[in-house]
PDB file of N, CA and C in Angstrom:
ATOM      1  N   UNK A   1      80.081 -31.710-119.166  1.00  0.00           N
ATOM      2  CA  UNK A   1      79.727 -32.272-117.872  1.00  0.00           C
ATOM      3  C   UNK A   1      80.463 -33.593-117.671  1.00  0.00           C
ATOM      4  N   UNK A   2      80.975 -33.642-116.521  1.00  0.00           N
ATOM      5  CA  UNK A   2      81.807 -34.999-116.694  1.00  0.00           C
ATOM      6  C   UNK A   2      80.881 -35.767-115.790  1.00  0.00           C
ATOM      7  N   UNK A   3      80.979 -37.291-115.939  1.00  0.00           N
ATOM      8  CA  UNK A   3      80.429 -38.260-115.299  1.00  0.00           C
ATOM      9  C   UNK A   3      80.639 -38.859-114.638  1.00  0.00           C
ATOM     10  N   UNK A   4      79.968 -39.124-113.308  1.00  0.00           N
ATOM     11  CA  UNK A   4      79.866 -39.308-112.043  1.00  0.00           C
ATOM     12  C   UNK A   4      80.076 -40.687-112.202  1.00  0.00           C
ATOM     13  N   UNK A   5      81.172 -40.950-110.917  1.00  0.00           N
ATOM     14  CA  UNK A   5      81.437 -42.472-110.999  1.00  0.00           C
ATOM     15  C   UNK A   5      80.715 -43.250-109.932  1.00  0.00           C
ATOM     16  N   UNK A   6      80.270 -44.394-110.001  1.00  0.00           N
ATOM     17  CA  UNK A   6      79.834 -45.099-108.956  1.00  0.00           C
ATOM     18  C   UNK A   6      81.308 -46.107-108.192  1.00  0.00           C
ATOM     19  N   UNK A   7      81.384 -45.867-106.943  1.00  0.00           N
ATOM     20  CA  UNK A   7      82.938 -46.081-106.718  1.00  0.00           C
ATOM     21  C   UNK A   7      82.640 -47.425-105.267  1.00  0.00           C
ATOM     22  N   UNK A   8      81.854 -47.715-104.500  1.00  0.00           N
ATOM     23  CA  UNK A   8      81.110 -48.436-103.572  1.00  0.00           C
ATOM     24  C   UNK A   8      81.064 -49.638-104.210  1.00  0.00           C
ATOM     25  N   UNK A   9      81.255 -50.762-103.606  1.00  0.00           N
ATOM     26  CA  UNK A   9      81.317 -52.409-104.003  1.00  0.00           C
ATOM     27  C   UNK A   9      80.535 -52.724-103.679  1.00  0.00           C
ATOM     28  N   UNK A  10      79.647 -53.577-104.278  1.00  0.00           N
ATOM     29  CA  UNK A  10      78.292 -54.330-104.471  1.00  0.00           C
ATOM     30  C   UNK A  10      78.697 -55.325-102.779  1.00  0.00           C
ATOM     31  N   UNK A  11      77.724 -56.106-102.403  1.00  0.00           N
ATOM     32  CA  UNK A  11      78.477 -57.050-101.570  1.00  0.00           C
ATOM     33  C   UNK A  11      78.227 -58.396-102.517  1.00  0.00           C
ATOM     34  N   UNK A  12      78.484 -59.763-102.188  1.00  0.00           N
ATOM     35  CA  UNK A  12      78.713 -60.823-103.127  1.00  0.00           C
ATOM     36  C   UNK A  12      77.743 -61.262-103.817  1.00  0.00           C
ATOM     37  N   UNK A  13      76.754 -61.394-103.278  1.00  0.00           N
ATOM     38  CA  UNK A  13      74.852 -61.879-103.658  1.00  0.00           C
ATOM     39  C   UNK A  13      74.821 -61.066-104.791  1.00  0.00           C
ATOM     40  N   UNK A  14      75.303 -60.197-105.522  1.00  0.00           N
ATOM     41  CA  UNK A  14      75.177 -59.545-106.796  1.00  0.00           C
ATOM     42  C   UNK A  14      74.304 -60.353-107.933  1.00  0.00           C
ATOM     43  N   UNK A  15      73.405 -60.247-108.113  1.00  0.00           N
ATOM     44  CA  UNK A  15      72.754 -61.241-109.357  1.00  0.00           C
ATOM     45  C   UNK A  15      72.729 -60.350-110.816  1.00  0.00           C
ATOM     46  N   UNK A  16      73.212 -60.701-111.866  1.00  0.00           N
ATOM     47  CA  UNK A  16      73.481 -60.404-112.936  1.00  0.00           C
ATOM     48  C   UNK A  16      72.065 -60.889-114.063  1.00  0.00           C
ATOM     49  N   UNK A  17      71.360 -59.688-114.606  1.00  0.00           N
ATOM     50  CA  UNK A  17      70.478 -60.496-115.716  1.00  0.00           C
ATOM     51  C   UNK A  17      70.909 -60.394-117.185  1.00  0.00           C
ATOM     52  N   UNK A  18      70.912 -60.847-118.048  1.00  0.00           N
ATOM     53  CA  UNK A  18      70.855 -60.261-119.707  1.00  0.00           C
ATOM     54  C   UNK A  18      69.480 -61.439-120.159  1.00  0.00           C
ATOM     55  N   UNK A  19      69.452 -60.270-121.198  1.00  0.00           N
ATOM     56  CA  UNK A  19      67.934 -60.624-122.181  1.00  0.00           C
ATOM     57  C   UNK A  19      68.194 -59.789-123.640  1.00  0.00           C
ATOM     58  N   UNK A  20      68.358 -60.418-124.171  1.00  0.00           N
ATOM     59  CA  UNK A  20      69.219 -59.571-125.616  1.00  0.00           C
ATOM     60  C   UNK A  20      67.769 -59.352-126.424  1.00  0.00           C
ATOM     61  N   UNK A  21      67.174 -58.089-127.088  1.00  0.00           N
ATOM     62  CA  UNK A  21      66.115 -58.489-127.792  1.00  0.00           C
ATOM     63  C   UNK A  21      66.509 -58.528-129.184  1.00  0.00           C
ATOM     64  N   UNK A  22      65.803 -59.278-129.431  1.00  0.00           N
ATOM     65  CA  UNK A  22      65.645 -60.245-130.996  1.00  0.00           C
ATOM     66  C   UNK A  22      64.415 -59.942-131.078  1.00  0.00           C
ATOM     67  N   UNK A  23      63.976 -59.665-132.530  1.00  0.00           N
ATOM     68  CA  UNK A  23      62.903 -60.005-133.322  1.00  0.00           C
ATOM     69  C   UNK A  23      63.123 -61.110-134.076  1.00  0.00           C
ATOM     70  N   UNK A  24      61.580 -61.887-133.658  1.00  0.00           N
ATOM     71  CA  UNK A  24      61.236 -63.581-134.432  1.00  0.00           C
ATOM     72  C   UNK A  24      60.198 -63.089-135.344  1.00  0.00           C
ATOM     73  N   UNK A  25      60.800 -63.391-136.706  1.00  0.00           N
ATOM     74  CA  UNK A  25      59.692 -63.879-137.346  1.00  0.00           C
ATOM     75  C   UNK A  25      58.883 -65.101-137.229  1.00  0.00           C
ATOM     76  N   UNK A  26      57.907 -65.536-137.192  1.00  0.00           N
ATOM     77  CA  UNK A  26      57.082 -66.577-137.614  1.00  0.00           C
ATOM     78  C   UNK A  26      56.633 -67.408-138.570  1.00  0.00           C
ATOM     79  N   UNK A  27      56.990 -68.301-138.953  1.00  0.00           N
ATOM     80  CA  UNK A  27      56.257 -68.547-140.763  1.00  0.00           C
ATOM     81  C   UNK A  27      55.247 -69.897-140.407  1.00  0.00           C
ATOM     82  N   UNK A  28      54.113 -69.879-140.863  1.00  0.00           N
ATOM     83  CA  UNK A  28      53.042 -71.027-140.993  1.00  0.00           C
ATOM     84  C   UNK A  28      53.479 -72.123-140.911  1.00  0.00           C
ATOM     85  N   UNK A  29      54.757 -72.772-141.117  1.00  0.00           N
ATOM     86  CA  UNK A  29      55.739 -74.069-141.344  1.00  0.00           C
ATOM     87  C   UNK A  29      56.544 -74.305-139.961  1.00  0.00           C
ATOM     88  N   UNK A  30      56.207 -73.659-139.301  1.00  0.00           N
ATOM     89  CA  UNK A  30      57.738 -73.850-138.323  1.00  0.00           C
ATOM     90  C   UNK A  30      58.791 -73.044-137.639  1.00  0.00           C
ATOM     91  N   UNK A  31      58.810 -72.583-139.194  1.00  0.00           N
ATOM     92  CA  UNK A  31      59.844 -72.049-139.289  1.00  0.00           C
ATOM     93  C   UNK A  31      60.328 -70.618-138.792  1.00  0.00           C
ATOM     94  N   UNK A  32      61.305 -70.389-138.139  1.00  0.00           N
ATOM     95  CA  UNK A  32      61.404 -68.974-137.531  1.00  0.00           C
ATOM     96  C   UNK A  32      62.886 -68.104-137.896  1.00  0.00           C
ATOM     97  N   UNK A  33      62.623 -66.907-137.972  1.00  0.00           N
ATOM     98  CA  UNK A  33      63.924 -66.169-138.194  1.00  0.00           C
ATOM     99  C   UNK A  33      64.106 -64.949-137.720  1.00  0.00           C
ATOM    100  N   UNK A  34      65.430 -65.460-136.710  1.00  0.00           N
ATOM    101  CA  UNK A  34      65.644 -64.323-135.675  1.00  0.00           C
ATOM    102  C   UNK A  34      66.577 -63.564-136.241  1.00  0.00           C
ATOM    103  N   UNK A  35      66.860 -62.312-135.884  1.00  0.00           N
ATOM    104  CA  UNK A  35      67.194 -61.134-135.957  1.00  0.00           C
ATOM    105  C   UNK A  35      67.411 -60.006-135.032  1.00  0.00           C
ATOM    106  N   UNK A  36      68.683 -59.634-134.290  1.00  0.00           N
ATOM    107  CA  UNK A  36      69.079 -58.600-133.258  1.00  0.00           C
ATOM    108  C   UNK A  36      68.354 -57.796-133.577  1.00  0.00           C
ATOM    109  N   UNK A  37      67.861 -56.585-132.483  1.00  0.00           N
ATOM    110  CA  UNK A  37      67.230 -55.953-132.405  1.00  0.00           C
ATOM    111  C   UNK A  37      68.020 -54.620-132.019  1.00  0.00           C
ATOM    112  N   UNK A  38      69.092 -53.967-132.875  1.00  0.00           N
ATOM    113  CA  UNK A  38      70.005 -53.268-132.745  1.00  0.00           C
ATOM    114  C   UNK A  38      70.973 -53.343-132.563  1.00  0.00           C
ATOM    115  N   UNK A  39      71.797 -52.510-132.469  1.00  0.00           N
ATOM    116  CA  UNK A  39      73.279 -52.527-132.065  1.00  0.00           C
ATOM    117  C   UNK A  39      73.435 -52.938-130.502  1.00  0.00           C
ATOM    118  N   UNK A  40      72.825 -52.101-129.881  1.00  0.00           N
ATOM    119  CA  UNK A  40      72.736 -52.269-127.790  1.00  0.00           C
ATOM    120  C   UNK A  40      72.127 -53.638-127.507  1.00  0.00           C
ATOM    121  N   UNK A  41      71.763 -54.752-127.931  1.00  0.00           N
ATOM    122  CA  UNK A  41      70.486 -55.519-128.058  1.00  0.00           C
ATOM    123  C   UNK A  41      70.691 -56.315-126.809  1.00  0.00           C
ATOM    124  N   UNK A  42      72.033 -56.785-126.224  1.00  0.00           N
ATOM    125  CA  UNK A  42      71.802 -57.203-124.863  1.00  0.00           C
ATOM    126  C   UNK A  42      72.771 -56.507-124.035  1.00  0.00           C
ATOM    127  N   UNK A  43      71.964 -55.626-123.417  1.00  0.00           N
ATOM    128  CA  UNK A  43      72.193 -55.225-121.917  1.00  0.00           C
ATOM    129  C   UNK A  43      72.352 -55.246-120.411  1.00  0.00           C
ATOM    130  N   UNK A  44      72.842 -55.220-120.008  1.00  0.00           N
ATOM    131  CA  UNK A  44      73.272 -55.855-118.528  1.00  0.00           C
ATOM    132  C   UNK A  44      72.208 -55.715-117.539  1.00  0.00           C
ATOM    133  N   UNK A  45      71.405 -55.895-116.883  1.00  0.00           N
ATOM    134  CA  UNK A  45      70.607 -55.145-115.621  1.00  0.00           C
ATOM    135  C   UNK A  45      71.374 -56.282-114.178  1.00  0.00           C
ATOM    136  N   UNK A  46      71.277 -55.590-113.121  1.00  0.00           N
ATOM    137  CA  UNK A  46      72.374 -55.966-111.832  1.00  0.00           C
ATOM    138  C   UNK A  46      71.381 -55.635-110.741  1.00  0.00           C
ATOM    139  N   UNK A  47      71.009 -56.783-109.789  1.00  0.00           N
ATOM    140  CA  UNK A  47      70.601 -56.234-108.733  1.00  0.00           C
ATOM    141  C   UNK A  47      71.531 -56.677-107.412  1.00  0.00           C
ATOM    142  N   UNK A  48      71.701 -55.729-106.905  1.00  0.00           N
ATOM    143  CA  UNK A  48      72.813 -55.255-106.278  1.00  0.00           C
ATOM    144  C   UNK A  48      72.635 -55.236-104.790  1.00  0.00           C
ATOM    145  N   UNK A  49      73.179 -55.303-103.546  1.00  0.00           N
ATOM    146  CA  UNK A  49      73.162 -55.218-102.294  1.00  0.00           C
ATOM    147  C   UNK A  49      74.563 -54.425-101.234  1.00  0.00           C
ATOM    148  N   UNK A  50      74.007 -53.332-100.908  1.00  0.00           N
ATOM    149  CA  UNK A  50      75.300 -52.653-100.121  1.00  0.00           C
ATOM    150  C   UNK A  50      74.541 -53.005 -98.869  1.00  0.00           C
ATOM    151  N   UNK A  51      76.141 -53.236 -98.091  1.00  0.00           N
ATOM    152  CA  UNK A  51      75.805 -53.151 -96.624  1.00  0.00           C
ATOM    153  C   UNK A  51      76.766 -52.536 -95.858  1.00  0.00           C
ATOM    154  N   UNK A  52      76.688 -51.882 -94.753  1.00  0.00           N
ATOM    155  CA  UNK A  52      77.616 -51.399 -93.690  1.00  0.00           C
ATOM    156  C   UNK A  52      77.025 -50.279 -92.964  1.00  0.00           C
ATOM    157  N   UNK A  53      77.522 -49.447 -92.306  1.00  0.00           N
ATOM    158  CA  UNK A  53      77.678 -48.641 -91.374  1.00  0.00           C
ATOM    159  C   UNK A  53      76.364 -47.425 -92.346  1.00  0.00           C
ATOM    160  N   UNK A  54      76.042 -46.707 -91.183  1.00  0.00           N
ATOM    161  CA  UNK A  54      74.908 -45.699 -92.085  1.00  0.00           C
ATOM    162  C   UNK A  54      75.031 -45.038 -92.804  1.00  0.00           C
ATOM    163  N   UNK A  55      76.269 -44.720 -92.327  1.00  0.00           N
ATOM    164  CA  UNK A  55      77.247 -43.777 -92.838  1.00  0.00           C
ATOM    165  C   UNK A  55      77.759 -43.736 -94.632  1.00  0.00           C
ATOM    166  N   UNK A  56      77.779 -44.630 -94.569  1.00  0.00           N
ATOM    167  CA  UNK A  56      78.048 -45.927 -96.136  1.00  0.00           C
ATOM    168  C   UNK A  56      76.970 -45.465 -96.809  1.00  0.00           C
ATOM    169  N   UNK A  57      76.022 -46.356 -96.205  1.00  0.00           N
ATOM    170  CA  UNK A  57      74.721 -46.239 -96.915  1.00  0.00           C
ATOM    171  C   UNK A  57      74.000 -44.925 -97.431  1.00  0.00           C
ATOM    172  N   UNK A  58      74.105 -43.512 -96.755  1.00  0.00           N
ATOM    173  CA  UNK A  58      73.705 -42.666 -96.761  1.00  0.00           C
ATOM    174  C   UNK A  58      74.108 -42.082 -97.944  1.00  0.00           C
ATOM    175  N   UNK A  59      75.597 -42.433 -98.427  1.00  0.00           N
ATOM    176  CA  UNK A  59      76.275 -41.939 -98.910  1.00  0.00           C
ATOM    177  C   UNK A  59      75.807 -42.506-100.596  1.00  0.00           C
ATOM    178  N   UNK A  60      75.453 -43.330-100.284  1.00  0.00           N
ATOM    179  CA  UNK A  60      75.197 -44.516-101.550  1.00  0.00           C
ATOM    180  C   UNK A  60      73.752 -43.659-101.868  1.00  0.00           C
ATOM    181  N   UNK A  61      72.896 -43.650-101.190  1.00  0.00           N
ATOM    182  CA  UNK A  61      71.692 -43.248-101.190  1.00  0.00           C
ATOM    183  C   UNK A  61      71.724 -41.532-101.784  1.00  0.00           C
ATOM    184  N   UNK A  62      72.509 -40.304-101.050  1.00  0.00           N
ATOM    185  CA  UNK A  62      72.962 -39.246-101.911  1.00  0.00           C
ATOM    186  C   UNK A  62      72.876 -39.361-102.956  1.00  0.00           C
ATOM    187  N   UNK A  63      73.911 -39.968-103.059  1.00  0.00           N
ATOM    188  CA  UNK A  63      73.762 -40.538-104.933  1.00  0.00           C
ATOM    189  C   UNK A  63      73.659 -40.848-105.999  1.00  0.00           C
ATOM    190  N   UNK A  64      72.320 -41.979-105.419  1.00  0.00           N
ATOM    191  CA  UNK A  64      71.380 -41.990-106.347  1.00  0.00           C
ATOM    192  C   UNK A  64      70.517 -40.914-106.429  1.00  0.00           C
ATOM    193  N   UNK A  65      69.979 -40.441-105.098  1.00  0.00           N
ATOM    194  CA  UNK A  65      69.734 -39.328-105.694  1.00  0.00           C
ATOM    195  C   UNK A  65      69.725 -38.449-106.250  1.00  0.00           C
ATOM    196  N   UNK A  66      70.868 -38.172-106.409  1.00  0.00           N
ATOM    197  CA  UNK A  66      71.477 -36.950-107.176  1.00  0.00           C
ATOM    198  C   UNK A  66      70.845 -37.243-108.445  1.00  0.00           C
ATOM    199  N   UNK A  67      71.334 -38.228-108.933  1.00  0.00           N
ATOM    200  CA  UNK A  67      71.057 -39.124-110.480  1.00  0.00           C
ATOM    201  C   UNK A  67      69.795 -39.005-110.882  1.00  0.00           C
ATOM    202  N   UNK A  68      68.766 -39.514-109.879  1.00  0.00           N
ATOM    203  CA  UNK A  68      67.339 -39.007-110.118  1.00  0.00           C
ATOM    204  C   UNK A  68      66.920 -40.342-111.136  1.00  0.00           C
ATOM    205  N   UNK A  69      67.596 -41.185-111.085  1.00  0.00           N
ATOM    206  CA  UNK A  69      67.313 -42.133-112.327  1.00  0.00           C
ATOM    207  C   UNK A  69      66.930 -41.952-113.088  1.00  0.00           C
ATOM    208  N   UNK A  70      67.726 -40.852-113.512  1.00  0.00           N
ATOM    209  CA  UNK A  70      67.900 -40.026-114.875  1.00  0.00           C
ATOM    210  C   UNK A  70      68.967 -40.022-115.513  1.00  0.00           C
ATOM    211  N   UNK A  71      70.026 -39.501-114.642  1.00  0.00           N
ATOM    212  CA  UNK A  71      71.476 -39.217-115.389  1.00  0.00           C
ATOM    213  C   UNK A  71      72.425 -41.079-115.109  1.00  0.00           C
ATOM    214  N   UNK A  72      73.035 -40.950-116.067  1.00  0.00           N
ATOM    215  CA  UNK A  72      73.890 -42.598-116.378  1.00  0.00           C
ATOM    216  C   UNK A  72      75.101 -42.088-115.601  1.00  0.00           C
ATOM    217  N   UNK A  73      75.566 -43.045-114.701  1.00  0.00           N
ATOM    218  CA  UNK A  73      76.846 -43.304-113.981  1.00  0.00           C
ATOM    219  C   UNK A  73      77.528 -44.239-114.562  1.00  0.00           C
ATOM    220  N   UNK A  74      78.817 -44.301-114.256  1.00  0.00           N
ATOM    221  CA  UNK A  74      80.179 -44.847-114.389  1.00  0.00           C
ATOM    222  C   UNK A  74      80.017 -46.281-113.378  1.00  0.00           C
ATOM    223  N   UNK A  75      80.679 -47.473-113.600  1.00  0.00           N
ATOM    224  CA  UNK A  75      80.308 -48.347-112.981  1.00  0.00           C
ATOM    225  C   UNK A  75      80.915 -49.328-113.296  1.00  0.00           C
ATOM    226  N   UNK A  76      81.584 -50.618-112.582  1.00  0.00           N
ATOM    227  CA  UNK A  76      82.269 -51.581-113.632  1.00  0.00           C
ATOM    228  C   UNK A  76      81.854 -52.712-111.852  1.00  0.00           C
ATOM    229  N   UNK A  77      81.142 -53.488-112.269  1.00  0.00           N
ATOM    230  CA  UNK A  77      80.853 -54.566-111.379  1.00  0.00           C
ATOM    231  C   UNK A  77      82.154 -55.537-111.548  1.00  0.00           C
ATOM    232  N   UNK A  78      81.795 -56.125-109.916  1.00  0.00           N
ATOM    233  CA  UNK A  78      83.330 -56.848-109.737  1.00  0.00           C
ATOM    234  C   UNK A  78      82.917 -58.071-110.862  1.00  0.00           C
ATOM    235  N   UNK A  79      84.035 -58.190-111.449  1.00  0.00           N
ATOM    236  CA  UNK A  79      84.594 -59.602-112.928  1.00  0.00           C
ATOM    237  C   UNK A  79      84.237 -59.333-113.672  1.00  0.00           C
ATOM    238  N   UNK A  80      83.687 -57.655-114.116  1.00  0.00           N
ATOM    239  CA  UNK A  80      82.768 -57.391-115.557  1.00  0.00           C
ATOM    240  C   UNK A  80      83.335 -56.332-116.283  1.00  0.00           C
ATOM    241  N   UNK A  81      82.780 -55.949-117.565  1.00  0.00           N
ATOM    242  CA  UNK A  81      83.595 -54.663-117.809  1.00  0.00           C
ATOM    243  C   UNK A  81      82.990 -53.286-117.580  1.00  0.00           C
ATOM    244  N   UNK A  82      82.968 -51.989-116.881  1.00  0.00           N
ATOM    245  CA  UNK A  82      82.484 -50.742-116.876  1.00  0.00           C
ATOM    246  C   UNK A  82      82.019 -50.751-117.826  1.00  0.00           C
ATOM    247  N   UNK A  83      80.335 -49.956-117.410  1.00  0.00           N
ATOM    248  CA  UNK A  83      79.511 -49.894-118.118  1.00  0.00           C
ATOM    249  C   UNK A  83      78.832 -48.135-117.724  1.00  0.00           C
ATOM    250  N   UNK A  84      77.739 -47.886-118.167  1.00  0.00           N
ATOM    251  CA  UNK A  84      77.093 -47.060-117.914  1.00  0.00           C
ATOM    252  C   UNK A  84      75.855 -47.365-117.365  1.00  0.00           C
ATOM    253  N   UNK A  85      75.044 -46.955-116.494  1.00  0.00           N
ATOM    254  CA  UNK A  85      73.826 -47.245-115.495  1.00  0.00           C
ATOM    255  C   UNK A  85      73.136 -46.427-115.212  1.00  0.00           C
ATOM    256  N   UNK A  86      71.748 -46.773-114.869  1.00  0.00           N
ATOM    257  CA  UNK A  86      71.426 -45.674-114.271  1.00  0.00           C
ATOM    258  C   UNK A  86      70.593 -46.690-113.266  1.00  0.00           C
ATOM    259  N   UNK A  87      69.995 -45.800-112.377  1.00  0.00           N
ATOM    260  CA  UNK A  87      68.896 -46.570-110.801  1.00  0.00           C
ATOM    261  C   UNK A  87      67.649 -46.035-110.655  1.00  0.00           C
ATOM    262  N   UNK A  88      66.540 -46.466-111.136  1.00  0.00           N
ATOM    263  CA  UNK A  88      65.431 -45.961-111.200  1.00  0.00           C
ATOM    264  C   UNK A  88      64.944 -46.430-110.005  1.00  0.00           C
ATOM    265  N   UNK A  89      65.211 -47.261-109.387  1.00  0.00           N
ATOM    266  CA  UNK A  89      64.331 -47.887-108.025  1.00  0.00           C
ATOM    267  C   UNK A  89      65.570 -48.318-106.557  1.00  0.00           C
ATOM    268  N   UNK A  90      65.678 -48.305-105.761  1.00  0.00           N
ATOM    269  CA  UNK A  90      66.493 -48.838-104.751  1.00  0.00           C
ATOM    270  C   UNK A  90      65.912 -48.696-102.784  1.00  0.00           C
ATOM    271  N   UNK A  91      65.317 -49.433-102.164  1.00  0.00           N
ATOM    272  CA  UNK A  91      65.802 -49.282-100.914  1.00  0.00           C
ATOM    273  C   UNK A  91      66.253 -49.722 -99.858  1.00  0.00           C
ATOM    274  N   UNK A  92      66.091 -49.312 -98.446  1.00  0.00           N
ATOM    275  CA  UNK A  92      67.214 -49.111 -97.730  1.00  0.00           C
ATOM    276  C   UNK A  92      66.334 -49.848 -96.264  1.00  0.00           C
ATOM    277  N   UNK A  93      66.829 -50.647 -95.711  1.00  0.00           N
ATOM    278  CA  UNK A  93      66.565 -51.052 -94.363  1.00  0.00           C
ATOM    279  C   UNK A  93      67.702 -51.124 -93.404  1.00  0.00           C
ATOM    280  N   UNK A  94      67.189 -49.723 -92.131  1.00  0.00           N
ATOM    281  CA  UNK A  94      67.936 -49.580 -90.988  1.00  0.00           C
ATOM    282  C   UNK A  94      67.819 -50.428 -89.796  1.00  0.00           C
ATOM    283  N   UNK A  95      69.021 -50.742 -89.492  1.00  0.00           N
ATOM    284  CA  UNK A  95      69.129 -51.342 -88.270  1.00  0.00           C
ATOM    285  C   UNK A  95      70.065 -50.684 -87.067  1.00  0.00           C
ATOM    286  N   UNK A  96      69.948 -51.063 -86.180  1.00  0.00           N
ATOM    287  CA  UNK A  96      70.796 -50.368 -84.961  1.00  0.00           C
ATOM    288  C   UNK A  96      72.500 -50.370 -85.218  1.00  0.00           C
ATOM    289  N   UNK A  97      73.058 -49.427 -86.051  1.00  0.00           N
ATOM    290  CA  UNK A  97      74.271 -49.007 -86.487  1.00  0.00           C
ATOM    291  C   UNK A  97      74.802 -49.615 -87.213  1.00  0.00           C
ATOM    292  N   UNK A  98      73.987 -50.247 -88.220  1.00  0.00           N
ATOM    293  CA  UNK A  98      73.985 -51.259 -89.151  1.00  0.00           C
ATOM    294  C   UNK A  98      72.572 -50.888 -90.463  1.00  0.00           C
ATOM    295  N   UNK A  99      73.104 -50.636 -91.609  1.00  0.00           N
ATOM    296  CA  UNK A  99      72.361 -50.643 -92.637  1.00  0.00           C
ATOM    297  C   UNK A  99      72.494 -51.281 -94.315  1.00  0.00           C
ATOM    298  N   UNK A 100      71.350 -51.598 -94.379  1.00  0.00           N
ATOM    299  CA  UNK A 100      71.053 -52.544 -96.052  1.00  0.00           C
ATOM    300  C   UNK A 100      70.846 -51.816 -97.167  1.00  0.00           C
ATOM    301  N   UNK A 101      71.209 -51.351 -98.195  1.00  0.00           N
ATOM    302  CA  UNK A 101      70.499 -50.663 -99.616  1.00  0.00           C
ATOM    303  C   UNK A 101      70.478 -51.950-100.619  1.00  0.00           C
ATOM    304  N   UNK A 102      69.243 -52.091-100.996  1.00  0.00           N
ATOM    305  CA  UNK A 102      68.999 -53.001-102.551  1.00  0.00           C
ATOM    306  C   UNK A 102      68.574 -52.036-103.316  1.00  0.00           C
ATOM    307  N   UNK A 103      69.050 -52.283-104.696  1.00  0.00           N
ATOM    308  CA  UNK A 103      68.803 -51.531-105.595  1.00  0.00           C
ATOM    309  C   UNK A 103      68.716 -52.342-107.017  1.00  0.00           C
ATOM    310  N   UNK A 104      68.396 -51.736-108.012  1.00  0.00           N
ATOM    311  CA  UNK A 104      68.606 -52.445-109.633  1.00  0.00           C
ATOM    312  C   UNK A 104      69.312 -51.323-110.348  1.00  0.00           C
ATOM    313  N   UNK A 105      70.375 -51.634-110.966  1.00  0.00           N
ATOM    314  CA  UNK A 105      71.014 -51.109-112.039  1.00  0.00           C
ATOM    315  C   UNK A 105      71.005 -51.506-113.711  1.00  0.00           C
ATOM    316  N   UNK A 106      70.561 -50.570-114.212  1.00  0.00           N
ATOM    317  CA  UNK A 106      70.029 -51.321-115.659  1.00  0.00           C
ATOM    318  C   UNK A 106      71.193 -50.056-116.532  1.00  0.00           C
ATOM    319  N   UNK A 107      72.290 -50.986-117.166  1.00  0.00           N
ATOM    320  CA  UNK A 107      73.163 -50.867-118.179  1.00  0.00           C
ATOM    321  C   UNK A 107      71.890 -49.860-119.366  1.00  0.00           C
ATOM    322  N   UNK A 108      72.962 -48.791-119.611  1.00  0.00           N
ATOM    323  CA  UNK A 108      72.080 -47.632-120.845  1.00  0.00           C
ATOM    324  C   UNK A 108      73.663 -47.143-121.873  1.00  0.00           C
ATOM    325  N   UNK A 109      73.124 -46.797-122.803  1.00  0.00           N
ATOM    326  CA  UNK A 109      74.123 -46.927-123.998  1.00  0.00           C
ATOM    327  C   UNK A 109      74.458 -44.927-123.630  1.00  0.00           C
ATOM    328  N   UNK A 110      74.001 -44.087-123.114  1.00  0.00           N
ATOM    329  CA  UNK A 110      74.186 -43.298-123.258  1.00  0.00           C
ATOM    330  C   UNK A 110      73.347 -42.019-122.411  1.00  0.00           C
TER     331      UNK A 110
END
C-alpha cells in the first residue's frame, strides 16, 4: 500500500508543539534521574490552519477523511523535515465563498 501524501500548505499561524517523554526518577535527597523514554521520545504535534476557496477546503477535508485518523500520511511542514501524521480531530468554518479548516497533526513513528 503506498502512502498518501499530504500536499496543501498550512497558512503561517502554524504553531509547532514538542514534549519529549522522559522518565524521572525521584530520590529522598533531591536528587533526580532522567531517562528517555524510547527511541520516538519527542514527537512533533502541529496545529495547523488552511484557508481558501471551498473548493480547497473540501478537498483537505476528503482527506482526512479518508485517513479516518487512523492511517499515517506523508507530510513535511514548511522549515521542518517530513514526517509521518495522522488527524484525529479537525474543523471547518464556512463563509460566503470563503472557507477555514483547523486541525491537529500529531507526528507517529509508523
Amino acid at each position: 500500500m503506498n502512502m498518501k501524501e499530504f500536499t496543501w500548505q498550512a497558512d503561517w499561524n502554524m504553531k509547532r508543539k514538542k514534549k519529549p517523554n522522559v522518565n524521572i526518577i525521584r530520590f529522598g535527597d533531591g536528587y533526580e534521574q532522567r531517562q528517555s523514554d524510547g527511541i520516538n521520545n519527542n514527537l512533533r504535534t502541529y496545529d495547523v490552519v488552511f484557508s481558501g476557496s471551498e473548493e480547497k477546503i473540501k478537498a483537505i477535508d476528503i482527506f482526512l477523511d479518508e485517513c479516518r485518523g487512523v492511517t499515517a500520511f506523508s507530510w513535511q511542514p514548511y522549515g521542518d523535515k517530513k514526517g509521518l501524521f495522522t488527524c484525529g480531530e479537525w474543523d471547518e468554518t464556512k463563509k460566503t465563498g470563503y472557507s477555514t479548516l483547523t486541525a491537529t497533526f500529531k507526528e507517529v513513528v509508523a
